[in-house]
PDB file of N, CA and C in Angstrom:
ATOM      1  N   UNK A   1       0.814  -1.185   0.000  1.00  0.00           N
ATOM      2  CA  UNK A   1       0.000   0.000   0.000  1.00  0.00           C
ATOM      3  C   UNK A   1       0.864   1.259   0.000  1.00  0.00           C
ATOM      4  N   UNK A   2       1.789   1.377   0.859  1.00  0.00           N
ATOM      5  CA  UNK A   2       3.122   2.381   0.838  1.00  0.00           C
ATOM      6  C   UNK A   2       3.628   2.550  -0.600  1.00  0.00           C
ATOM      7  N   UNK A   3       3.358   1.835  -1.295  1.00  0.00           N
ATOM      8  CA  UNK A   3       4.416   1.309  -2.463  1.00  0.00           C
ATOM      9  C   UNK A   3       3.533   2.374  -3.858  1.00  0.00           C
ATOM     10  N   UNK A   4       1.966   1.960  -3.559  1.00  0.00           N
ATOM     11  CA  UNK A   4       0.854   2.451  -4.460  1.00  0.00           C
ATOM     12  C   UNK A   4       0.991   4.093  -4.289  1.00  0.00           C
ATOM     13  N   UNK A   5       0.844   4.414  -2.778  1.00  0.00           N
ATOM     14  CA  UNK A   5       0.939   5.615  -2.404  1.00  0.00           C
ATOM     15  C   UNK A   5       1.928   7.178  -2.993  1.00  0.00           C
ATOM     16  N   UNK A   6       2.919   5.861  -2.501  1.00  0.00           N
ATOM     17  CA  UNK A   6       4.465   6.894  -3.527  1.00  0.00           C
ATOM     18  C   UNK A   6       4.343   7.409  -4.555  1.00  0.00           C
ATOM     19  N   UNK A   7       3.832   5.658  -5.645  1.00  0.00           N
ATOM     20  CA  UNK A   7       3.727   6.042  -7.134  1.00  0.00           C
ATOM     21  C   UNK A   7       3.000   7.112  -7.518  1.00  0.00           C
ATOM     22  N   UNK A   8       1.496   6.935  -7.088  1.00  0.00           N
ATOM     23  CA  UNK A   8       0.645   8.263  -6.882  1.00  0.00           C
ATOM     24  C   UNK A   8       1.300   9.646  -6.719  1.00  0.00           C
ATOM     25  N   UNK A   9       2.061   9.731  -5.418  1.00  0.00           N
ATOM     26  CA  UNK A   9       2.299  11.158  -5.239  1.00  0.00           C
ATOM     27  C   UNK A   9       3.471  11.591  -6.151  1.00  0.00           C
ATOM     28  N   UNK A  10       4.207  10.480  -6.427  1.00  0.00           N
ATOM     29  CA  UNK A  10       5.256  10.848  -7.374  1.00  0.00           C
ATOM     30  C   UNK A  10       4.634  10.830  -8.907  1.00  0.00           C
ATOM     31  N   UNK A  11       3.847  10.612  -9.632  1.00  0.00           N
ATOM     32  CA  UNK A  11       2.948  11.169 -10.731  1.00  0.00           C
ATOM     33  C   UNK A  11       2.729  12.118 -10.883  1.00  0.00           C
ATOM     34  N   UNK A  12       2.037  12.578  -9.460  1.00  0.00           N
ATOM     35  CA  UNK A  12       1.299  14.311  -9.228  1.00  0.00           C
ATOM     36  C   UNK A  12       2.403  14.776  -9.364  1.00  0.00           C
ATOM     37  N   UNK A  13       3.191  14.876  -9.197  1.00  0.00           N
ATOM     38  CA  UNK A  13       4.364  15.252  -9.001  1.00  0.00           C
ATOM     39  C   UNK A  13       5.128  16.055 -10.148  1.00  0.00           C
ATOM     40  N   UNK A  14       5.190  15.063 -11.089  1.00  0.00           N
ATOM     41  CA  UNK A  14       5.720  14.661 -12.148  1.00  0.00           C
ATOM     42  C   UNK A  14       4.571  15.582 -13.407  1.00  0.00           C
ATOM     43  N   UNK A  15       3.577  15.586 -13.333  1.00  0.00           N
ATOM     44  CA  UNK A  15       2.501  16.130 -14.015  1.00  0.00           C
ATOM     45  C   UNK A  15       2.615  17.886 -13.695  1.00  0.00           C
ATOM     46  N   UNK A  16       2.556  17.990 -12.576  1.00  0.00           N
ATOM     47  CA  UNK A  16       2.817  19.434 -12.159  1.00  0.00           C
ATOM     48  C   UNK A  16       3.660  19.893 -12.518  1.00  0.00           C
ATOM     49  N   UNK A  17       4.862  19.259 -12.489  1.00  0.00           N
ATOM     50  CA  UNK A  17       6.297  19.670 -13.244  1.00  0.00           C
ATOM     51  C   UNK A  17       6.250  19.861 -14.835  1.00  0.00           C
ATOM     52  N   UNK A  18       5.625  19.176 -15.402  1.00  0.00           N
ATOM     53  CA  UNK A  18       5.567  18.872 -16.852  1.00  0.00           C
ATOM     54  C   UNK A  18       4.563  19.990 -17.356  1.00  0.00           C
ATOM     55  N   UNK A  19       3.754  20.549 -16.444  1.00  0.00           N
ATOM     56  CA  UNK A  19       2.885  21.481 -16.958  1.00  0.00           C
ATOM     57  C   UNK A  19       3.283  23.062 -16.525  1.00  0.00           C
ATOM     58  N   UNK A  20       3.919  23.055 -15.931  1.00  0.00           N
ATOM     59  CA  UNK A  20       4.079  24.298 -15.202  1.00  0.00           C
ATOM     60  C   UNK A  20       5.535  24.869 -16.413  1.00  0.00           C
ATOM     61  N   UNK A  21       6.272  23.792 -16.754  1.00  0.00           N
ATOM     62  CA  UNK A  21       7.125  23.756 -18.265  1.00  0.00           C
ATOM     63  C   UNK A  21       6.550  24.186 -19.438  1.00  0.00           C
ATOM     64  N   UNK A  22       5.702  23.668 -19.655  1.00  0.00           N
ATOM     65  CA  UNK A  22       4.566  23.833 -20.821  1.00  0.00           C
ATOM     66  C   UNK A  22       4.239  25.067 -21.217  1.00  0.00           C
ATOM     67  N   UNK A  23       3.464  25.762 -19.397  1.00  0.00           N
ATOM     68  CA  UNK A  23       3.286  27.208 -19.602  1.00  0.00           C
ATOM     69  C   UNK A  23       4.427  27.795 -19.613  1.00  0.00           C
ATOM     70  N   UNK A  24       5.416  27.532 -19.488  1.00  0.00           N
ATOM     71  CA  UNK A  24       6.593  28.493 -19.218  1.00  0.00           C
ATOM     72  C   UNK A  24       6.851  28.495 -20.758  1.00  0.00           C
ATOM     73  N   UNK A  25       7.036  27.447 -21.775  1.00  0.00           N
ATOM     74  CA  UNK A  25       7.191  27.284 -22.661  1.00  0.00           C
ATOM     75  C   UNK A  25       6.578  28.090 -23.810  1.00  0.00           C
ATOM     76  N   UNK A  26       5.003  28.570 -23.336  1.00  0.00           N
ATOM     77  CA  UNK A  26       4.384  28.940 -24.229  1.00  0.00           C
ATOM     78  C   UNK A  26       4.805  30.789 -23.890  1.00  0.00           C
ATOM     79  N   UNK A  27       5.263  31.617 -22.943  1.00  0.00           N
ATOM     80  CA  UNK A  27       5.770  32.593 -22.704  1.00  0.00           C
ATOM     81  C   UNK A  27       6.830  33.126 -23.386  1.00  0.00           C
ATOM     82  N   UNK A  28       7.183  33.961 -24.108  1.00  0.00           N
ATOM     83  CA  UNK A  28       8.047  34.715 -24.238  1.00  0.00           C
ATOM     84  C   UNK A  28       9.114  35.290 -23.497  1.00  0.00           C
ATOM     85  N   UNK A  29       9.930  35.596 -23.412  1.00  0.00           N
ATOM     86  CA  UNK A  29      10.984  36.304 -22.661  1.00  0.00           C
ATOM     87  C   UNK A  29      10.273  37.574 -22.082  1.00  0.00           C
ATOM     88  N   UNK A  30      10.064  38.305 -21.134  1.00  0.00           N
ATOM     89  CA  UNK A  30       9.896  39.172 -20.330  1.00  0.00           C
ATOM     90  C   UNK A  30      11.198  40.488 -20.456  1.00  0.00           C
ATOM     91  N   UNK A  31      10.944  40.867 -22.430  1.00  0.00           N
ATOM     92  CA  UNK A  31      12.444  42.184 -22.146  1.00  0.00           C
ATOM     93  C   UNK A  31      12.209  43.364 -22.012  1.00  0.00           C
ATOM     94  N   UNK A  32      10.987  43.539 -22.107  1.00  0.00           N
ATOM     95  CA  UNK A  32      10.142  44.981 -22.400  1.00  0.00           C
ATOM     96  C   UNK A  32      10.263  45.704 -20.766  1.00  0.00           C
ATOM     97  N   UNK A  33      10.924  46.614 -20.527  1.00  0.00           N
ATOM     98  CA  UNK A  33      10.253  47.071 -18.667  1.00  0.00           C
ATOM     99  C   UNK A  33       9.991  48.786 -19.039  1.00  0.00           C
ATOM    100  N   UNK A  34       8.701  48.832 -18.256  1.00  0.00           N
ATOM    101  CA  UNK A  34       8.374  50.506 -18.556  1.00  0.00           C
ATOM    102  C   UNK A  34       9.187  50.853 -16.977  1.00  0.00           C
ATOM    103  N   UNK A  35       9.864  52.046 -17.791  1.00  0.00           N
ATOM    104  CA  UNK A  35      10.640  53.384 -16.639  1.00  0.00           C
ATOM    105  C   UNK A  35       9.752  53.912 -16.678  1.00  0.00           C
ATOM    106  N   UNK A  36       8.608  55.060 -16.757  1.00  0.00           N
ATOM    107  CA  UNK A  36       7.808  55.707 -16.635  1.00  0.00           C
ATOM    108  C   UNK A  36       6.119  56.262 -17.407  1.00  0.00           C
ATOM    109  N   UNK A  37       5.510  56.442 -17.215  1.00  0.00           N
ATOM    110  CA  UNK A  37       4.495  57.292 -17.837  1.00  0.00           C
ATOM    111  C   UNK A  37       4.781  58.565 -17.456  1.00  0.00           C
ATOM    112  N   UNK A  38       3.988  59.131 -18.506  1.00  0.00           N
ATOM    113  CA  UNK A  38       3.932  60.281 -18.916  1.00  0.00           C
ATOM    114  C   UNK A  38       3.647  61.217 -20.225  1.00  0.00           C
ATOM    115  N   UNK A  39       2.871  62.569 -19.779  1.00  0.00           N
ATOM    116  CA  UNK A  39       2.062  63.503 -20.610  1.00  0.00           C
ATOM    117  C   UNK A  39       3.118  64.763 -20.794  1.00  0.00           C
ATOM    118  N   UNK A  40       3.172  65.134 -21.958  1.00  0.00           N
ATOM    119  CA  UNK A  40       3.993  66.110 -22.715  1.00  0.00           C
ATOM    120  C   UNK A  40       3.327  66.626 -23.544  1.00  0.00           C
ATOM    121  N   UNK A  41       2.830  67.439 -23.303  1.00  0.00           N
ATOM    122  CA  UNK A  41       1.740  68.439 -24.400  1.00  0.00           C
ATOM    123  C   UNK A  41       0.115  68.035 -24.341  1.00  0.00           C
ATOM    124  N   UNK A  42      -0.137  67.413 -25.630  1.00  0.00           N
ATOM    125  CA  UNK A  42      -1.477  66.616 -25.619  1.00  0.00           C
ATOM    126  C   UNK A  42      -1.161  65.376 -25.523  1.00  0.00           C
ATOM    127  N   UNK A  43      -0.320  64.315 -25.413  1.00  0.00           N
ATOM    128  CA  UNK A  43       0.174  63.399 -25.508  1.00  0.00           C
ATOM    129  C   UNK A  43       0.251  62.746 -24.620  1.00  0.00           C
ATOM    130  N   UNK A  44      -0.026  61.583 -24.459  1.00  0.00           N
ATOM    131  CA  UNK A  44       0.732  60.095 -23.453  1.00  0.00           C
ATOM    132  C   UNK A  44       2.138  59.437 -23.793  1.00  0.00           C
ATOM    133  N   UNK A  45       2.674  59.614 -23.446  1.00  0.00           N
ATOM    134  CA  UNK A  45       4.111  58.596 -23.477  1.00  0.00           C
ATOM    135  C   UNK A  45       4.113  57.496 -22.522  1.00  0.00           C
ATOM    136  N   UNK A  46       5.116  56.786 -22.911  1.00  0.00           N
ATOM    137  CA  UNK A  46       5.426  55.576 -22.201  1.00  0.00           C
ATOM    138  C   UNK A  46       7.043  55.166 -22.282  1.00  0.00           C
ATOM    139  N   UNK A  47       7.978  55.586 -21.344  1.00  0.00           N
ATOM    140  CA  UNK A  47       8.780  54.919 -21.764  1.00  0.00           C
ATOM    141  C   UNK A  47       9.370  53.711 -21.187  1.00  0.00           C
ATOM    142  N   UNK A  48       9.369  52.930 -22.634  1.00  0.00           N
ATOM    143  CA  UNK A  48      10.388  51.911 -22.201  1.00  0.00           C
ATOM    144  C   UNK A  48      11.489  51.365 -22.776  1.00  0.00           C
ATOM    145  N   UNK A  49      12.103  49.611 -21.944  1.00  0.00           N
ATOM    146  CA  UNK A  49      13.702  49.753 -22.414  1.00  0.00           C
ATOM    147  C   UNK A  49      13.545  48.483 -22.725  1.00  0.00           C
ATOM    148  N   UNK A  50      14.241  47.776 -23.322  1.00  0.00           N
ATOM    149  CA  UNK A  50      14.377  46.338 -23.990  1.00  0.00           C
ATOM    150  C   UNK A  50      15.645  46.143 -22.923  1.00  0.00           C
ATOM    151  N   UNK A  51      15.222  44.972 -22.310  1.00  0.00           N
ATOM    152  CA  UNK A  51      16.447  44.892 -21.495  1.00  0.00           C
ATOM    153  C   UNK A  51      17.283  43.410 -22.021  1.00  0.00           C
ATOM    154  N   UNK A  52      16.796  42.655 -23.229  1.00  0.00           N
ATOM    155  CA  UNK A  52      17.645  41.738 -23.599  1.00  0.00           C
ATOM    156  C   UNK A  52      18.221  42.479 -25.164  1.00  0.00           C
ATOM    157  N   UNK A  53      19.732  42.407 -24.282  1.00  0.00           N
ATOM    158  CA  UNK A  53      20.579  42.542 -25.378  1.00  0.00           C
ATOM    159  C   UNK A  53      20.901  41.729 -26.342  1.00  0.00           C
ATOM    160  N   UNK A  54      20.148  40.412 -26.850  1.00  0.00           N
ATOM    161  CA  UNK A  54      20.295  39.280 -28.068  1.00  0.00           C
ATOM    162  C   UNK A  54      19.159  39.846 -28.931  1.00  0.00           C
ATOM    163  N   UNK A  55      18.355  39.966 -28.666  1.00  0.00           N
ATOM    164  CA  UNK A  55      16.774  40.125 -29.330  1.00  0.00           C
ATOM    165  C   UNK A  55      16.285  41.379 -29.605  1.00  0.00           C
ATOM    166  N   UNK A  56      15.193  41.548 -30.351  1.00  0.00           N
ATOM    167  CA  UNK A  56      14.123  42.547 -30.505  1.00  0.00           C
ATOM    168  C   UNK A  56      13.267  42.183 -29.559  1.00  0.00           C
ATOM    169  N   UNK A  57      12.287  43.164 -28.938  1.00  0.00           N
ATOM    170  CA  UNK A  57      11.402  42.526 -28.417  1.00  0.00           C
ATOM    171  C   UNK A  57      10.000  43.210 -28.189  1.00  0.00           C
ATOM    172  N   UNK A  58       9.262  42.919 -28.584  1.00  0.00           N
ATOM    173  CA  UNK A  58       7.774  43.415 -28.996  1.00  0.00           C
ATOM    174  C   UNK A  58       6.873  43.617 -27.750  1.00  0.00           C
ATOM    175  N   UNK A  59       5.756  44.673 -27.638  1.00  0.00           N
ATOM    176  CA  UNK A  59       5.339  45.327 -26.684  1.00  0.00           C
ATOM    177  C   UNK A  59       3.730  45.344 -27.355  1.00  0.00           C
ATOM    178  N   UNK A  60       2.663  45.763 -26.014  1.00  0.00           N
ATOM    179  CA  UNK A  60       1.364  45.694 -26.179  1.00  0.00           C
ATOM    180  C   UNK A  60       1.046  46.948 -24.827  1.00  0.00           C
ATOM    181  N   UNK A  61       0.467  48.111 -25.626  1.00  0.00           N
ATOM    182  CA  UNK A  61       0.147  48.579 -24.335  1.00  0.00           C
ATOM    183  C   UNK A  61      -1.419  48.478 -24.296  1.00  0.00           C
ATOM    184  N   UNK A  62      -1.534  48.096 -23.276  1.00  0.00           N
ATOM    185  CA  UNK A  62      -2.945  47.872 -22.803  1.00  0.00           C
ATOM    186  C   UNK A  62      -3.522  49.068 -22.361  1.00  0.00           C
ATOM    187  N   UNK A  63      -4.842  49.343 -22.995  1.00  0.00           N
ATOM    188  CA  UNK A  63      -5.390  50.621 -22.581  1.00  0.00           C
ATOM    189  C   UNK A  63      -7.101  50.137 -22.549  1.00  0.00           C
ATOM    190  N   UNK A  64      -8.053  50.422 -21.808  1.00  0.00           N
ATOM    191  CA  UNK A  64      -9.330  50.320 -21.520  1.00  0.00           C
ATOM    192  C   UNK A  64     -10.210  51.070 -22.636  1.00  0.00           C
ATOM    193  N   UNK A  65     -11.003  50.256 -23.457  1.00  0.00           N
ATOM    194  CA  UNK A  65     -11.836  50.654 -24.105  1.00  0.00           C
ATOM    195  C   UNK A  65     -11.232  51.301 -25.361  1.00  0.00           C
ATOM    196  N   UNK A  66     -10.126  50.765 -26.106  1.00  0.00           N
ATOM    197  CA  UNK A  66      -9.343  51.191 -26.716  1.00  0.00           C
ATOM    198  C   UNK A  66      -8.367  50.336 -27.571  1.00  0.00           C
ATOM    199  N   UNK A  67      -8.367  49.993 -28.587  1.00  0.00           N
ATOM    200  CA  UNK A  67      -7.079  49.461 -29.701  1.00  0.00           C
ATOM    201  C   UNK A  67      -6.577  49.555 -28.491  1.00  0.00           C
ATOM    202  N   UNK A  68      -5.255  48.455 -28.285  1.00  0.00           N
ATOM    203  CA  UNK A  68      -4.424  48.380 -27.700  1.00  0.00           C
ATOM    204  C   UNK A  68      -3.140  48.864 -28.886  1.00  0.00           C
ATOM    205  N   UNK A  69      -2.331  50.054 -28.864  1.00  0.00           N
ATOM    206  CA  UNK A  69      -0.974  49.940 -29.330  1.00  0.00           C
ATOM    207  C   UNK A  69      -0.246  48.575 -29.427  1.00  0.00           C
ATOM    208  N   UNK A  70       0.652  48.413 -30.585  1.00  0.00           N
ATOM    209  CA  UNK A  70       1.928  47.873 -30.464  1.00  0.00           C
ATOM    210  C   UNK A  70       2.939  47.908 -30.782  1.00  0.00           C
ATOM    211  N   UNK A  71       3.805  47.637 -30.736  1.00  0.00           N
ATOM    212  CA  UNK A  71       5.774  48.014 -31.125  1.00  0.00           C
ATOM    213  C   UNK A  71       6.935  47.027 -31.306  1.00  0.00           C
ATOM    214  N   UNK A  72       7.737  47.267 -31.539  1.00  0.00           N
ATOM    215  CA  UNK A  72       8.868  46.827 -31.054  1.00  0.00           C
ATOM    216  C   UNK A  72      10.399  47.871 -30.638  1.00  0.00           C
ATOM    217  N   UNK A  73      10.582  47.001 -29.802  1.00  0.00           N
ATOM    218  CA  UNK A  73      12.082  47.708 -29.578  1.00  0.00           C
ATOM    219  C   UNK A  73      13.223  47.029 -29.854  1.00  0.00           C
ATOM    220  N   UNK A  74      14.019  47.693 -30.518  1.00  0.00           N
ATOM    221  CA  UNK A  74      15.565  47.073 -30.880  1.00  0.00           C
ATOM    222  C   UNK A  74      15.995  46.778 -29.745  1.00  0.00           C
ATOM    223  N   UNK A  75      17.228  45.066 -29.916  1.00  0.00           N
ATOM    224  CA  UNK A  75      17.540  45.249 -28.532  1.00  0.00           C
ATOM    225  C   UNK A  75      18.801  46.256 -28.114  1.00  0.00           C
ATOM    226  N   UNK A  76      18.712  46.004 -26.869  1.00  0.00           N
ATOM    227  CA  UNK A  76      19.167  47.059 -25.806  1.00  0.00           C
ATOM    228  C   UNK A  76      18.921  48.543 -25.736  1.00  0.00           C
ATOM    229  N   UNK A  77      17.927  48.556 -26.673  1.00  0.00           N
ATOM    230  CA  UNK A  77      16.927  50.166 -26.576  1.00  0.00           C
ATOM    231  C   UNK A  77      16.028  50.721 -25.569  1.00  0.00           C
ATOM    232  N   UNK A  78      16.468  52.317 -24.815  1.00  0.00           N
ATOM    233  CA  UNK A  78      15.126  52.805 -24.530  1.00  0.00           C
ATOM    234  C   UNK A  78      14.717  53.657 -25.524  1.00  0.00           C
ATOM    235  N   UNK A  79      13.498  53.707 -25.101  1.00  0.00           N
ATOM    236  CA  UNK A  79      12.714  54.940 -26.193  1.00  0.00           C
ATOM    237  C   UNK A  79      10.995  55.350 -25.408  1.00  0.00           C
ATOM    238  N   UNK A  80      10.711  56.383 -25.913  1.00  0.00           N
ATOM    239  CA  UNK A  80       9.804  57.338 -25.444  1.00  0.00           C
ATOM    240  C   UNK A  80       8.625  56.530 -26.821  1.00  0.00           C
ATOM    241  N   UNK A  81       7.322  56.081 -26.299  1.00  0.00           N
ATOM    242  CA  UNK A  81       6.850  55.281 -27.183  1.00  0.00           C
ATOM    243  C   UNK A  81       5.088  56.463 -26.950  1.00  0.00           C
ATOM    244  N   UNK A  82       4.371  56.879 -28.006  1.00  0.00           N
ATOM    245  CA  UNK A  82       3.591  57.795 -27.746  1.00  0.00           C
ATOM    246  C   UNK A  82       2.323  57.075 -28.363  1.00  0.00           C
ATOM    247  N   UNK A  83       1.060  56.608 -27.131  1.00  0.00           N
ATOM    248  CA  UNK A  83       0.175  55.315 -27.731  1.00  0.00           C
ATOM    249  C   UNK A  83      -1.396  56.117 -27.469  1.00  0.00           C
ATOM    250  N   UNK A  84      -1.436  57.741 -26.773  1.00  0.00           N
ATOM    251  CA  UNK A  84      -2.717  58.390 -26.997  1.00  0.00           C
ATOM    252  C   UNK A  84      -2.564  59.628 -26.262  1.00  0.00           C
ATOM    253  N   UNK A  85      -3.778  60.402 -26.854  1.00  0.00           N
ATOM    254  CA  UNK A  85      -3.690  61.647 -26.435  1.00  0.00           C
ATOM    255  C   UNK A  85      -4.571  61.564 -25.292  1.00  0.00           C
ATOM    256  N   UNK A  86      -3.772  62.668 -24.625  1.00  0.00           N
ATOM    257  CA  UNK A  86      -4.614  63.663 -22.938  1.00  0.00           C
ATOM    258  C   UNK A  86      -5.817  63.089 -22.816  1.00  0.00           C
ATOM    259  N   UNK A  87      -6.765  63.378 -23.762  1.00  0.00           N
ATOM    260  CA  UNK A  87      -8.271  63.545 -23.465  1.00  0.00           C
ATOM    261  C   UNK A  87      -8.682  61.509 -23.488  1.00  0.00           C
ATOM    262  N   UNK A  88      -7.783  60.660 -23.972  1.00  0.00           N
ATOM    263  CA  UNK A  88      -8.010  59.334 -23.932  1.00  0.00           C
ATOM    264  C   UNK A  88      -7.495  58.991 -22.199  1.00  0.00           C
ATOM    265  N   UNK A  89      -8.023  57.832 -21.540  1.00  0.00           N
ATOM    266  CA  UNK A  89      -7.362  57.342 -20.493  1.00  0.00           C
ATOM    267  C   UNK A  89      -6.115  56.735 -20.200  1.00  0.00           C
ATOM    268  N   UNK A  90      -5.625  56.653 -19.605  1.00  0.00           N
ATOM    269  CA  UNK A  90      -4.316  56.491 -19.161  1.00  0.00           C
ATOM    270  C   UNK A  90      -3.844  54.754 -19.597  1.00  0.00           C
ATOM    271  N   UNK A  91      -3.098  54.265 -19.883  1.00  0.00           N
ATOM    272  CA  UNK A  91      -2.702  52.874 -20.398  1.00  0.00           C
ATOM    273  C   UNK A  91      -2.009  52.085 -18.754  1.00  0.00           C
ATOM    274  N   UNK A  92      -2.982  50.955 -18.788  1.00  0.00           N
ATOM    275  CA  UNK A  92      -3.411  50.202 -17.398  1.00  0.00           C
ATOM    276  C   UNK A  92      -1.922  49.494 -17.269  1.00  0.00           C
ATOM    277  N   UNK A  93      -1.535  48.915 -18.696  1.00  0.00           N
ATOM    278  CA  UNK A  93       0.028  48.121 -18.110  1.00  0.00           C
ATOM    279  C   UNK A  93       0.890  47.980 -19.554  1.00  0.00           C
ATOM    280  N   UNK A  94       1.847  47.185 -19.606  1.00  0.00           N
ATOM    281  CA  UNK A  94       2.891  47.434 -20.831  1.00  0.00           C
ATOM    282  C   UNK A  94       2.548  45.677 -20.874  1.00  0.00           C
ATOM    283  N   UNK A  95       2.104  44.790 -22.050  1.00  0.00           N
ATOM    284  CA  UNK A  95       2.599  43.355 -22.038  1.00  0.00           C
ATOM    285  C   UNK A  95       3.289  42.987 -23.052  1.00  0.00           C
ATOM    286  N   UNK A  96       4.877  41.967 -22.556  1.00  0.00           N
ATOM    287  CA  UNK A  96       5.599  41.724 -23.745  1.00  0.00           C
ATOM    288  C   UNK A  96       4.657  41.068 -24.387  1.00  0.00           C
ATOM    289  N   UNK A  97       4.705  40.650 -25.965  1.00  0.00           N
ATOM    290  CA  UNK A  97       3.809  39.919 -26.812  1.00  0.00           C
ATOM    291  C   UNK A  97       5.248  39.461 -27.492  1.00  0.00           C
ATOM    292  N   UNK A  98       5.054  38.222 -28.187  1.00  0.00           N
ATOM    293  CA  UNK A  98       5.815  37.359 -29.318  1.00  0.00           C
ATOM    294  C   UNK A  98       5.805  38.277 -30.290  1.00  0.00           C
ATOM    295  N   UNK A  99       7.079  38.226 -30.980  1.00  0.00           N
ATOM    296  CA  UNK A  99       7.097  39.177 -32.277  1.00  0.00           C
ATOM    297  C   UNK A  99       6.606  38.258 -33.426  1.00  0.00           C
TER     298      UNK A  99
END
């Protein structure tokens, strides 16, 4: 019965591991990081920096009720990225996306 038990927990085990890979697998690299928001005239900015120096790496800014922008950045680039004007709402978060 000890013997059945193991196998069991060592399966779960084994399954959790194999899936938690999977999702990791289906993720992209994480190179995109926003340094700041910010308004300059009528404008929204966003800047951010590609922090892997091998790659390009592509960006999604998420904004409410709104086309979401998208981009890319060369790697090891920052840049001032401009995705709506003043009178639109403010952009909720930055997500890397697959190029």
């Amino acid at each position: 019965m000890a013997i059945a038990l193991a196998t069991v927990a060592c399966s779960a085990s084994l399954t959790l591991i194999s899936a938690s890979n999977a999702a990791a697998a289906d993720q992209g690299p994480r190179c995109v990081k926003v340094r700041k928001y910010f308004t300059k005239g009528h404008n929204r900015y966003v800047r951010l920096s590609n922090l892997c120096t091998q790659r390009t790496s592509c960006f999604t800014v998420v904004m409410p009720h709104q086309k979401d922008p998208r981009g890319r950045l060369p790697k090891g680039v920052t840049k001032d990225v401009r995705y709506a004007t003043t009178s639109s709402p403010r952009a909720l978060y930055v997500k890397n996306s697959p190029c």
